[in-house]
Protein backbone atom coordinates (compact mmCIF):
# COMPACT_ATOMS: atom_id res chain seq x y z
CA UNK A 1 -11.55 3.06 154.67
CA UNK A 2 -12.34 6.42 153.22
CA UNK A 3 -9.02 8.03 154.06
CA UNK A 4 -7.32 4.97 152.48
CA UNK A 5 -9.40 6.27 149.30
CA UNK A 6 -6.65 7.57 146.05
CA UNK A 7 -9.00 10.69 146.12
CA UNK A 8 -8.81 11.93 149.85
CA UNK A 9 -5.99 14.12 150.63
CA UNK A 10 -4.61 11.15 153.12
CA UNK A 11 -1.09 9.15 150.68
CA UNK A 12 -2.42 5.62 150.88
CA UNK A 13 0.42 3.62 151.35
CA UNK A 14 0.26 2.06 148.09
CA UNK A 15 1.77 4.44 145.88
CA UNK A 16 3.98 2.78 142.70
CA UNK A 17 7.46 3.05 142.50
CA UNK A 18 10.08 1.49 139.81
CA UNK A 19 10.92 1.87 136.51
CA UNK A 20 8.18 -1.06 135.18
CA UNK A 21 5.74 0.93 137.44
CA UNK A 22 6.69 4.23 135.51
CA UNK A 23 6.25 2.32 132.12
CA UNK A 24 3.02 0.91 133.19
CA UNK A 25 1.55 4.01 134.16
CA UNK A 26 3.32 5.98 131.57
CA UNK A 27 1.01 3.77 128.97
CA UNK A 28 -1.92 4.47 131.24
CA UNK A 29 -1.21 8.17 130.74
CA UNK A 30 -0.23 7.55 126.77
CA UNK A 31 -3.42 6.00 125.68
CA UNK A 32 -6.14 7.70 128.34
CA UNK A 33 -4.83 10.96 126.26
CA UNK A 34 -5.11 9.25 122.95
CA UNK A 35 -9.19 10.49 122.51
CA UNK A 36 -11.29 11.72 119.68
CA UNK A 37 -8.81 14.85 119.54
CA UNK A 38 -5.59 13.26 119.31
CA UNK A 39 -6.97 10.67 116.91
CA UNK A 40 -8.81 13.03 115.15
CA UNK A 41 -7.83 17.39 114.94
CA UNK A 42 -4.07 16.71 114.08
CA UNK A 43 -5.45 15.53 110.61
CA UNK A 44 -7.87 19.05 110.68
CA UNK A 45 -4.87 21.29 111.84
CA UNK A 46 -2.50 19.74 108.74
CA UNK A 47 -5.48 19.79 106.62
CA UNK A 48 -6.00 23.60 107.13
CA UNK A 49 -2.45 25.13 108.03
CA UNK A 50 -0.04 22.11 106.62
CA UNK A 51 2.58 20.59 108.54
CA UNK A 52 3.64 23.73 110.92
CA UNK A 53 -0.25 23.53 111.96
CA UNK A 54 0.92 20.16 113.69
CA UNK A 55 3.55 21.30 115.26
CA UNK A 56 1.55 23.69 116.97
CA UNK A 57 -0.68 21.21 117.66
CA UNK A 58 1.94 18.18 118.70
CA UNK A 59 4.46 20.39 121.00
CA UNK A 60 2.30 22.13 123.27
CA UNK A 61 -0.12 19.21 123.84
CA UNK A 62 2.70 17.06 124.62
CA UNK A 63 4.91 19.26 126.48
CA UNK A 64 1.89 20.55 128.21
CA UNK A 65 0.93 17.43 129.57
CA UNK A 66 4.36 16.03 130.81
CA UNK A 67 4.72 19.03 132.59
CA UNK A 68 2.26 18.61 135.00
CA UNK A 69 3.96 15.51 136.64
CA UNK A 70 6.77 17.70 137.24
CA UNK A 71 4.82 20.71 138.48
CA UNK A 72 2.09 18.72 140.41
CA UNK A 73 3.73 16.56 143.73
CA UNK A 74 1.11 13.96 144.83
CA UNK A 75 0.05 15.59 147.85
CA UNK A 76 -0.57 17.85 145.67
CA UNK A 77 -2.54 15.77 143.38
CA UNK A 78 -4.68 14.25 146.12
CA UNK A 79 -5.34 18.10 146.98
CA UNK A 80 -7.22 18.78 143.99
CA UNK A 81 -10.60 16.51 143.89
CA UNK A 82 -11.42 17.98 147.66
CA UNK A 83 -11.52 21.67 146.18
CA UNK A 84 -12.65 21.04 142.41
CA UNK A 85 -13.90 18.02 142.55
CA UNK A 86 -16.95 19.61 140.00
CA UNK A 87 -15.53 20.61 137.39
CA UNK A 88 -12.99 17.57 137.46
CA UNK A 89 -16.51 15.65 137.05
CA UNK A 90 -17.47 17.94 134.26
CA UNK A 91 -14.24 17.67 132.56
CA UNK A 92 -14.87 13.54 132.49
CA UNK A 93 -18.91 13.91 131.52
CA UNK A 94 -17.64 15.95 128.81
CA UNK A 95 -14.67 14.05 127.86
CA UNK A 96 -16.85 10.61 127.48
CA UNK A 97 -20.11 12.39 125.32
CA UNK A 98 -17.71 13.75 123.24
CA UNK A 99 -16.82 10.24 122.69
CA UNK A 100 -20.23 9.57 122.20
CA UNK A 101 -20.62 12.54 119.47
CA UNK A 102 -17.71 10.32 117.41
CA UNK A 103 -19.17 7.26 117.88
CA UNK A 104 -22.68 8.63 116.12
CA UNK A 105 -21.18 10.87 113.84
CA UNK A 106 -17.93 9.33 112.58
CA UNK A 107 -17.45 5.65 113.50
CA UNK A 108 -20.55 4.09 111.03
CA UNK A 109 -19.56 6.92 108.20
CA UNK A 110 -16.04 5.73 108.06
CA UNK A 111 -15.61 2.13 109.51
CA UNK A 112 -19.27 0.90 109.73
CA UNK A 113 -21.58 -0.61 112.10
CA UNK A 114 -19.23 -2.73 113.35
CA UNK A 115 -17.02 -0.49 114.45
CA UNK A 116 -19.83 0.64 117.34
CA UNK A 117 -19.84 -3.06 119.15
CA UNK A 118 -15.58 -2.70 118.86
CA UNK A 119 -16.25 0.71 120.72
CA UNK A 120 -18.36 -0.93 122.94
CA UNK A 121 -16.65 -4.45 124.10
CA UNK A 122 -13.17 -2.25 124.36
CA UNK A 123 -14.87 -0.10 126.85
CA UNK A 124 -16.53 -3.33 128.39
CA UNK A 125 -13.18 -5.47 128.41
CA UNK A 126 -11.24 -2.37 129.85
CA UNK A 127 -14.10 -1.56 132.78
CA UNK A 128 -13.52 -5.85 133.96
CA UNK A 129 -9.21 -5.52 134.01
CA UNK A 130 -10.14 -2.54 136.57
CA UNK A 131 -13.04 -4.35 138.01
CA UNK A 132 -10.94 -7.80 138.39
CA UNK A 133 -7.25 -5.87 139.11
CA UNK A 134 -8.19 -2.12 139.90
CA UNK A 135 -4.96 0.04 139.29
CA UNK A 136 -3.04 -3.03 137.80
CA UNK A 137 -5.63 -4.07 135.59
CA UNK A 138 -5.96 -0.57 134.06
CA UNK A 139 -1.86 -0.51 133.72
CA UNK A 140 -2.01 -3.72 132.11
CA UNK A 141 -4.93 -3.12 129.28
CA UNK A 142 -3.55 0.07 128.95
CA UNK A 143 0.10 -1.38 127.86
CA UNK A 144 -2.28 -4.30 125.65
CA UNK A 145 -3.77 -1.38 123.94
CA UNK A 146 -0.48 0.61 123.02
CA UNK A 147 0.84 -2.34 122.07
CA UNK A 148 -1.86 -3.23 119.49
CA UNK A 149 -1.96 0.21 118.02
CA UNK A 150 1.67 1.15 117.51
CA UNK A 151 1.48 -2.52 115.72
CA UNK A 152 -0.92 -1.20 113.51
CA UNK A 153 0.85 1.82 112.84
CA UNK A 154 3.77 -0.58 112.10
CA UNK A 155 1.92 -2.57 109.34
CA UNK A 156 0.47 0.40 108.30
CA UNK A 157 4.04 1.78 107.67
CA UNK A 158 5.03 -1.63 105.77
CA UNK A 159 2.10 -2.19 103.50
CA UNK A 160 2.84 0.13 100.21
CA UNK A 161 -0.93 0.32 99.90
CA UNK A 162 -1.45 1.83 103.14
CA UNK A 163 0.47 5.24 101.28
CA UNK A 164 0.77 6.73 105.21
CA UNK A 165 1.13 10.52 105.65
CA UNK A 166 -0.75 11.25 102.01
CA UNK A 167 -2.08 13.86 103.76
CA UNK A 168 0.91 16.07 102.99
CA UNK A 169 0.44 16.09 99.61
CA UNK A 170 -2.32 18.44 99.39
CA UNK A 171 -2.20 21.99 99.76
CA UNK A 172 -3.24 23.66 103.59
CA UNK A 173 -6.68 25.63 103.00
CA UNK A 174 -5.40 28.61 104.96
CA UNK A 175 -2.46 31.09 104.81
CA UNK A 176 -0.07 30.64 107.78
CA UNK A 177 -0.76 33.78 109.54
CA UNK A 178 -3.97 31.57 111.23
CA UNK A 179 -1.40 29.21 112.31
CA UNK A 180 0.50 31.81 114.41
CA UNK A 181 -3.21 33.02 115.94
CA UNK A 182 -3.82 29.05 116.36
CA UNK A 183 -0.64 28.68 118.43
CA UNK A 184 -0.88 30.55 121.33
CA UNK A 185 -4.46 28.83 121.81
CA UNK A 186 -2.72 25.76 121.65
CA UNK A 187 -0.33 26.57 124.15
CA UNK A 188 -2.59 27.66 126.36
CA UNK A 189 -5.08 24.80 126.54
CA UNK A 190 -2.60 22.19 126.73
CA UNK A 191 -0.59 23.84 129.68
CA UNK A 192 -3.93 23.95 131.76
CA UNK A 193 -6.16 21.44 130.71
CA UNK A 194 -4.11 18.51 131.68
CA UNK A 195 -5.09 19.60 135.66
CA UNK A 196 -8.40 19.03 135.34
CA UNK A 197 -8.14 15.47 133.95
CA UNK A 198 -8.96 12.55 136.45
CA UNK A 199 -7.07 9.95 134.83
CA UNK A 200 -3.63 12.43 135.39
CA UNK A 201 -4.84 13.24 139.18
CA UNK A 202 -5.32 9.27 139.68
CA UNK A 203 -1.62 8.35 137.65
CA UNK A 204 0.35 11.39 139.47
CA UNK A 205 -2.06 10.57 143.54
CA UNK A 206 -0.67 6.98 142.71
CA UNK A 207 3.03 7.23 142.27
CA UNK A 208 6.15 8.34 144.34
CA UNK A 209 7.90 11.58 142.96
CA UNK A 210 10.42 9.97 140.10
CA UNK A 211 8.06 7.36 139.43
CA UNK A 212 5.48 10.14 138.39
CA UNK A 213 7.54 12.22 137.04
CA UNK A 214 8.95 9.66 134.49
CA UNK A 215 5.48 8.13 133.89
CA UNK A 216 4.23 11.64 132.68
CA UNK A 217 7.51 11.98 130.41
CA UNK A 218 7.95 8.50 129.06
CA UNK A 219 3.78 8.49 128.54
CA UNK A 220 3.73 11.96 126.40
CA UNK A 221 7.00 12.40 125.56
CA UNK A 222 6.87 9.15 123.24
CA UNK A 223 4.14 7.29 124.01
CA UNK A 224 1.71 9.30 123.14
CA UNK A 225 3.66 11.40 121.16
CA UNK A 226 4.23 8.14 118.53
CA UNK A 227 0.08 7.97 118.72
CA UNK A 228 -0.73 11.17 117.37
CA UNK A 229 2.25 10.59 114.86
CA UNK A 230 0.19 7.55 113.82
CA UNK A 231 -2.78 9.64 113.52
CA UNK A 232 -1.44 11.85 110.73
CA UNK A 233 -0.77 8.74 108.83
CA UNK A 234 -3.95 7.71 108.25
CA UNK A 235 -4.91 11.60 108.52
CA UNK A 236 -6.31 11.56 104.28
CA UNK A 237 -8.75 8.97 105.28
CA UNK A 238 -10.50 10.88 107.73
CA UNK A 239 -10.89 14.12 105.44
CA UNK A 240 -13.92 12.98 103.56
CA UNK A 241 -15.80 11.64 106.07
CA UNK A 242 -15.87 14.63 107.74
CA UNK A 243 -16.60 16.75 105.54
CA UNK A 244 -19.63 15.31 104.84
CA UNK A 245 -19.02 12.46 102.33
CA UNK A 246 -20.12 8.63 102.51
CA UNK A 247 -16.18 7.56 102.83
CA UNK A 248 -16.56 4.03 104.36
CA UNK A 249 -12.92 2.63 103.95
CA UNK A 250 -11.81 -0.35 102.58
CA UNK A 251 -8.64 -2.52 102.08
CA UNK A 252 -5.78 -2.03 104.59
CA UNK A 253 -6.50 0.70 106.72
CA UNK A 254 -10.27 -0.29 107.21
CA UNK A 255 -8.75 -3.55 109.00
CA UNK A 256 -6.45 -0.95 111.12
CA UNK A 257 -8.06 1.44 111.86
CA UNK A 258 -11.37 -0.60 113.06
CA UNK A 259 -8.79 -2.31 115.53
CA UNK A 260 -7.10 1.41 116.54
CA UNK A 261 -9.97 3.67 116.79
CA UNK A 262 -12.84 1.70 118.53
CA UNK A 263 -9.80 0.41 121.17
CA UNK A 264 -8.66 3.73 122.14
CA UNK A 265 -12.17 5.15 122.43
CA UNK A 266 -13.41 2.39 124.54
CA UNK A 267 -10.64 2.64 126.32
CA UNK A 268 -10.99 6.51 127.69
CA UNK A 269 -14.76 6.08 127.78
CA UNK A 270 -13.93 3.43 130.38
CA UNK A 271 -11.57 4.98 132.25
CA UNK A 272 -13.34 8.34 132.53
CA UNK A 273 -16.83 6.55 133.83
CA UNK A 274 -14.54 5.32 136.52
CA UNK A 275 -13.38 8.81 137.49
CA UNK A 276 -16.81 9.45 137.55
CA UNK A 277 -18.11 6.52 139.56
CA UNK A 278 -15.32 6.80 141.95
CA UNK A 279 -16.06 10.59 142.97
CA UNK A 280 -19.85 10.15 143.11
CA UNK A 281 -19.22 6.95 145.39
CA UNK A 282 -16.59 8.84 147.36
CA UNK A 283 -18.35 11.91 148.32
CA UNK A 284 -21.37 9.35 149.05
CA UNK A 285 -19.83 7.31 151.11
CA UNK A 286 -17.92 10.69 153.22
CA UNK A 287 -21.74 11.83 153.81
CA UNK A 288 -23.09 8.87 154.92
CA UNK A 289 -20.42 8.22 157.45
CA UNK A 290 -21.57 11.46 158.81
CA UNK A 291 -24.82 10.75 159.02
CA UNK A 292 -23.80 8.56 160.57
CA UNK A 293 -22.37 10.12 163.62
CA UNK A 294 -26.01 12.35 163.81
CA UNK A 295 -28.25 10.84 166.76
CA UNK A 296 -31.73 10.94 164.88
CA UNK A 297 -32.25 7.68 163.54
CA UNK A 298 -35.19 8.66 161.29
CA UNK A 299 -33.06 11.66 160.16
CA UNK A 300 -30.35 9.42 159.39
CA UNK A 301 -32.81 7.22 156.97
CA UNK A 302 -34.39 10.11 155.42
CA UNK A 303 -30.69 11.36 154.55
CA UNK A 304 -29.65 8.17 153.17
CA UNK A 305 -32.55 7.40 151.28
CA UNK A 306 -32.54 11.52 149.18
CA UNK A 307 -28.86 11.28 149.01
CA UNK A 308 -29.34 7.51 147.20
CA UNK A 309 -32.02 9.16 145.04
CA UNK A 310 -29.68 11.79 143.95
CA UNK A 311 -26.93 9.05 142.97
CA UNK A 312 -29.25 7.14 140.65
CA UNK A 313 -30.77 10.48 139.69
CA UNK A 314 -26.89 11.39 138.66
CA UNK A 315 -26.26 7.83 136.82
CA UNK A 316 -29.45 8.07 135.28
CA UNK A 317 -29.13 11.77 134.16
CA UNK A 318 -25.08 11.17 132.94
CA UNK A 319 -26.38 8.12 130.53
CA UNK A 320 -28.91 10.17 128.88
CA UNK A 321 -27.14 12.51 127.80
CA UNK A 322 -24.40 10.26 126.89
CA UNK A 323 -27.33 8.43 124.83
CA UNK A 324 -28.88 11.86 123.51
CA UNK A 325 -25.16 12.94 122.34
CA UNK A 326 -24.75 9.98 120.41
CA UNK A 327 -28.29 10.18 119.15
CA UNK A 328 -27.22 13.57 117.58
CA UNK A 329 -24.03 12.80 116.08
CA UNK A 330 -25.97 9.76 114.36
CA UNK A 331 -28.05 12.54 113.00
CA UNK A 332 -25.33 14.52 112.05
CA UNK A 333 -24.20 12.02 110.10
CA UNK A 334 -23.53 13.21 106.47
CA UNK A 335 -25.65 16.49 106.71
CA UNK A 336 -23.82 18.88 104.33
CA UNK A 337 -23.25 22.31 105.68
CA UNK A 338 -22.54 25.13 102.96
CA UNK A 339 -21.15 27.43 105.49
CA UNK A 340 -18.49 29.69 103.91
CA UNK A 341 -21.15 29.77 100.65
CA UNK A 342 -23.21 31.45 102.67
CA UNK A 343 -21.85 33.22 105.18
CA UNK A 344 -18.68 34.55 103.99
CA UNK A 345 -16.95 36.62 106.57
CA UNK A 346 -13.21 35.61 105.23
CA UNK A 347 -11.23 35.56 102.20
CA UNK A 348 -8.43 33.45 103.83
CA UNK A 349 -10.01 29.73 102.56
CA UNK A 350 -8.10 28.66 98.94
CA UNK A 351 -9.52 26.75 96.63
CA UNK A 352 -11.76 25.88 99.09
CA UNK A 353 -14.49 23.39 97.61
CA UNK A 354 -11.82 21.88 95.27
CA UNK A 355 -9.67 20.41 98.27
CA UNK A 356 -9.80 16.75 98.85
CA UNK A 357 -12.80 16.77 95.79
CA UNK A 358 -15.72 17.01 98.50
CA UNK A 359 -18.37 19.28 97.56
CA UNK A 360 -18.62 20.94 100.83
CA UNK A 361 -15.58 22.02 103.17
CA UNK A 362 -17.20 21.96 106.24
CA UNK A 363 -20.47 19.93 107.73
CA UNK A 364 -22.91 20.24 110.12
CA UNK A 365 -20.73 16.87 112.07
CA UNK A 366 -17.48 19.12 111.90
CA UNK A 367 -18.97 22.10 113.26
CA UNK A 368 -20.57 20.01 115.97
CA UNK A 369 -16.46 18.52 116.70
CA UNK A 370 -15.30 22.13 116.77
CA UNK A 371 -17.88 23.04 119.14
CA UNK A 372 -17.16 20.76 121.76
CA UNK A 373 -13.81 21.39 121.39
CA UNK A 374 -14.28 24.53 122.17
CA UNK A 375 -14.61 23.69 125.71
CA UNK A 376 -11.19 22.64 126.10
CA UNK A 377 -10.31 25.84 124.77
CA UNK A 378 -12.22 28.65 127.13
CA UNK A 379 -14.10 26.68 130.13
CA UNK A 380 -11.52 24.43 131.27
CA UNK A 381 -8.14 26.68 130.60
CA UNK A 382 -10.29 29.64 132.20
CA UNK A 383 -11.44 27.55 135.36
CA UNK A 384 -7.78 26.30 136.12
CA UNK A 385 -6.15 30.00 135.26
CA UNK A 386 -9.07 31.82 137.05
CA UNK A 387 -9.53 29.79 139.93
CA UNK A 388 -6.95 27.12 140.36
CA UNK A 389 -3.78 29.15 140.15
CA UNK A 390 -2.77 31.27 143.41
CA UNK A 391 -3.09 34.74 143.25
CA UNK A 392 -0.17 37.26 143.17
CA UNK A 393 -1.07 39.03 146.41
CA UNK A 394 -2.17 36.73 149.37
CA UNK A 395 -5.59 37.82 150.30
CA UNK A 396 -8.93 36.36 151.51
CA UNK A 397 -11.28 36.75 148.31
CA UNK A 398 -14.78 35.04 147.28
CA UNK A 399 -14.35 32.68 144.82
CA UNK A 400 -14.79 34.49 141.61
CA UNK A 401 -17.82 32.69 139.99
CA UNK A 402 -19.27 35.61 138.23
CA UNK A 403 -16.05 36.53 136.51
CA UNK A 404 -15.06 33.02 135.48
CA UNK A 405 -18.60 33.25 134.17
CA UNK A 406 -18.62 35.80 132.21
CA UNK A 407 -15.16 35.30 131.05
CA UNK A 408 -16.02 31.61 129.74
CA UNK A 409 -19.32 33.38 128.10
CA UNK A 410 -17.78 35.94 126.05
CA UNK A 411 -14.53 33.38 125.09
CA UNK A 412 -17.04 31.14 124.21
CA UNK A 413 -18.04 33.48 121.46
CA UNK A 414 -15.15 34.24 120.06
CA UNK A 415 -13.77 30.93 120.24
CA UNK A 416 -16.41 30.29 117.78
CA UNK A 417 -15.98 32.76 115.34
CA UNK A 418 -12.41 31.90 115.39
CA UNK A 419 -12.22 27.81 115.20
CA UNK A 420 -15.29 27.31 113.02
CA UNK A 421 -15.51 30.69 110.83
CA UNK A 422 -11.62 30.47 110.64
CA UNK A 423 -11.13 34.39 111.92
CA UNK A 424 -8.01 34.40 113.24
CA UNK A 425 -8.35 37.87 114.82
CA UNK A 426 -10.97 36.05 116.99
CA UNK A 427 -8.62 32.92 118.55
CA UNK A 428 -5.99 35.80 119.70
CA UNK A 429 -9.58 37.49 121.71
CA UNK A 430 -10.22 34.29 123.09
CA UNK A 431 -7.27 34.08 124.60
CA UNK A 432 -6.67 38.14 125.36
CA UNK A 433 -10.78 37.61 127.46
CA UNK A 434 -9.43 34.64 129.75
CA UNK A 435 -6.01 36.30 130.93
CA UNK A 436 -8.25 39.47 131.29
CA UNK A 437 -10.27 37.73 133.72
CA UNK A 438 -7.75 36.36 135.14
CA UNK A 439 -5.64 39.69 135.95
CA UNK A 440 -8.93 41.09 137.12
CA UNK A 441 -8.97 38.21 140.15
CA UNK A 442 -5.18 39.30 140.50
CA UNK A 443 -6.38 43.05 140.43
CA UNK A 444 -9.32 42.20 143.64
CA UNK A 445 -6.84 40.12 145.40
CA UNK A 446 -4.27 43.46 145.29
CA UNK A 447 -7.16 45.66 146.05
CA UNK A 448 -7.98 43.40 149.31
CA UNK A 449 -4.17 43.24 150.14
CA UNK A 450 -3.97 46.44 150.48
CA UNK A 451 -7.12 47.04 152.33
CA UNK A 452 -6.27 44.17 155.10
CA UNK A 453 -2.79 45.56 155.35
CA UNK A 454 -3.77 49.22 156.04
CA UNK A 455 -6.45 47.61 158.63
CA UNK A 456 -2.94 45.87 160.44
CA UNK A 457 -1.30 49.41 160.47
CA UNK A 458 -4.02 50.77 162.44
């Protein structure tokens, strides 16, 4: 039964093929991606560098993410979980408490209370269509979903009230040279990110070659690219609420977006705890069928019973921090944050405090979003271009966890300086540190070449 498993390396027999199988998991793809950064930053990125800010923004991530059902076969894709299956996991743990983070922070500031139970019964609703139909009922709440939200984008785009894409009419806070710093970060973590995400490795493991291929194109290509289109038409509202103001919505796009946001959310949240679930059960079940084959009996219960332990010990552990997350964005929550008054280390911000007519630009909530998001931006894109991608020179190295270490350390850093303190200078490091580290892994595997080939001389 194990082998029959989507996340062994073993095709199961079952994989979808057909243009309404391409569709269906081409709205699986299109809404799993729709999360608390395509619903959310394309509003920050047009709110700082104007329209050519989500363009940088739009292209890459889309592009970025069809390409991998091109460049990945699904062989290949079953390949992956057996040799990163960690930080696959880590990439889903962090994926759903950032989720989490919104929900405290943002969800009761700008759509109220009510908005957390949506969160919660979409996430419920979505986890029983998997539990009742497994792959089918994920393809079919997924296409429910799309459905629901492009029809809210719809009204939204026929009710004269609604006055969609506002945002545009204010001026971008920074001069566009940060946009051209912004974009090669951009390009970067959307090219490499998109391998470490279960839900892809489960669409692309699950289909035949056209049928994935057309799934990832049809599912970013307009799909989701329509979503994030969506977001920057209701882009003004979210503005004030995170920067700090009490901006619960009313009228017209209170209705939408309390059916839009909370859906999507729910929706990820639920399919990422199943990525989860599945590879903890997986791996649990592989090591108990061999304990299975050891002769000790009492060995065999003593085994069973510490690697149970550690399953509930990982359930346990992953829902407190998805608890404590939340906990913090609730106390986030419209704490003001006068960062640039009082640390000013740039003279790029204009008119800063008069934008939007907030009194601060930037609160404690927002830096806590940027933080996060700096993950997708140096751990992830490192781990996939540091230890993922072959090296130049075939050789036998150690896997390099000390440089990927460091690298993600110092890019870390300036990551920081450069998304939240707006240095520019500092996104172009961030990117400069994690090709560094990775031509350093290049630079060993050379160095070994060469040593193993003069060894086959002699």
């Amino acid at each position: 039964m194990i082998n029959n498993h989507w996340l062994s390396e073993q095709p199961t027999g079952k994989e979808s093929s057909g243009w309404l199988a391409a569709l269906g998991w081409a709205a699986f793809l299109g809404t799993s991606w729709t999360w608390v950064i395509g619903m959310i930053l394309p509003a920050l990125v047009i709110r700082d560098m104007g329209i050519a800010g989500f363009f940088a923004f739009a292209i890459p991530n889309c592009i970025g993410a069809a390409a991998m059902g091109i460049v990945l076969s699904g062989s290949k894709a079953r390949g992956l979980p057996k040799r990163h299956m960690g930080m696959i996991l880590v990439f889903s743990i962090v994926t759903v408490a950032y989720h989490f983070y919104i929900a405290g922070y943002l969800l009761p500031n700008l759509l109220g209370p009510l908005s957390l139970v949506l969160f919660a019964a979409s996430g419920i609703l979505a986890s029983l269509f998997v539990i009742r139909w497994k792959d089918k009922g994920a393809l079919i709440f997924s296409s429910i979903a799309w459905v629901i939200s492009i029809s809210c984008f719809l009204v939204s785009i026929f009710t004269p009230e609604a006055a969609d894409f506002s945002i545009f009419e204010e001026k971008p806070l920074l001069n566009s040279s940060y946009m051209w710093f912004f974009l090669p970060a951009s390009i970067g973590g959307f090219l490499l990110c998109p391998y470490l995400d279960a839900t892809f490795i489960r669409a692309r493991a699950r289909t035949e070659k056209f049928t994935g291929i057309a799934a990832f194109k049809i599912g970013f290509l307009v799909f989701f690219a329509l979503m994030i289109i969506f977001t920057i038409a209701y882009g003004h509202e979210l503005i004030n609420a995170f920067a700090g103001e009490n901006n619960r919505l009313t009228g017209v796009w209170a209705v939408l977006l309390l059916i839009h946001i909370p859906l999507q959310m729910g929706l990820t949240v639920a399919w990422h705890c199943r990525e989860i679930i599945a590879a903890v059960h997986y791996n649990f079940r592989k090591k108990m069928a061999k304990l299975e084959k050891v002769n000790c009996n009492q060995c065999v219960v003593l085994s069973k019973n510490i690697l149970r332990s550690v399953l509930i010990f990982a359930v346990v552990g992953c829902s407190l921090l998805f608890l404590a997350i939340f906990l913090l964005g609730l106390l986030l929550k419209g704490i003001s944050f006068e960062w640039f008054r009082d640390f000013k280390i740039t003279n790029q911000i204009e008119d800063l405090y008069e934008a939007y007519k907030v009194e601060q630009f930037i609160s404690v909530g927002e830096v806590g979003y940027r933080c996060i998001l700096i993950m997708y931006g140096t751990l992830f894109p490192a781990y996939v271009l540091i230890m993922m991608v072959p090296t130049l020179y075939t050789a036998k190295i150690n896997r390099p966890w000390w440089t990927l270490s460091v690298t993600v350390l110092l890019s870390s850093i300036t990551a920081y300086i450069g998304f939240v303190h707006y240095q520019g200078w500092a996104i172009a490091a961030t990117l400069g540190l994690i090709c560094l580290g990775r031509l350093w892994i290049d630079y060993k595997a050379f160095k070994q070449h060469k040593q193993d080939h003069e060894v086959a001389k002699e």
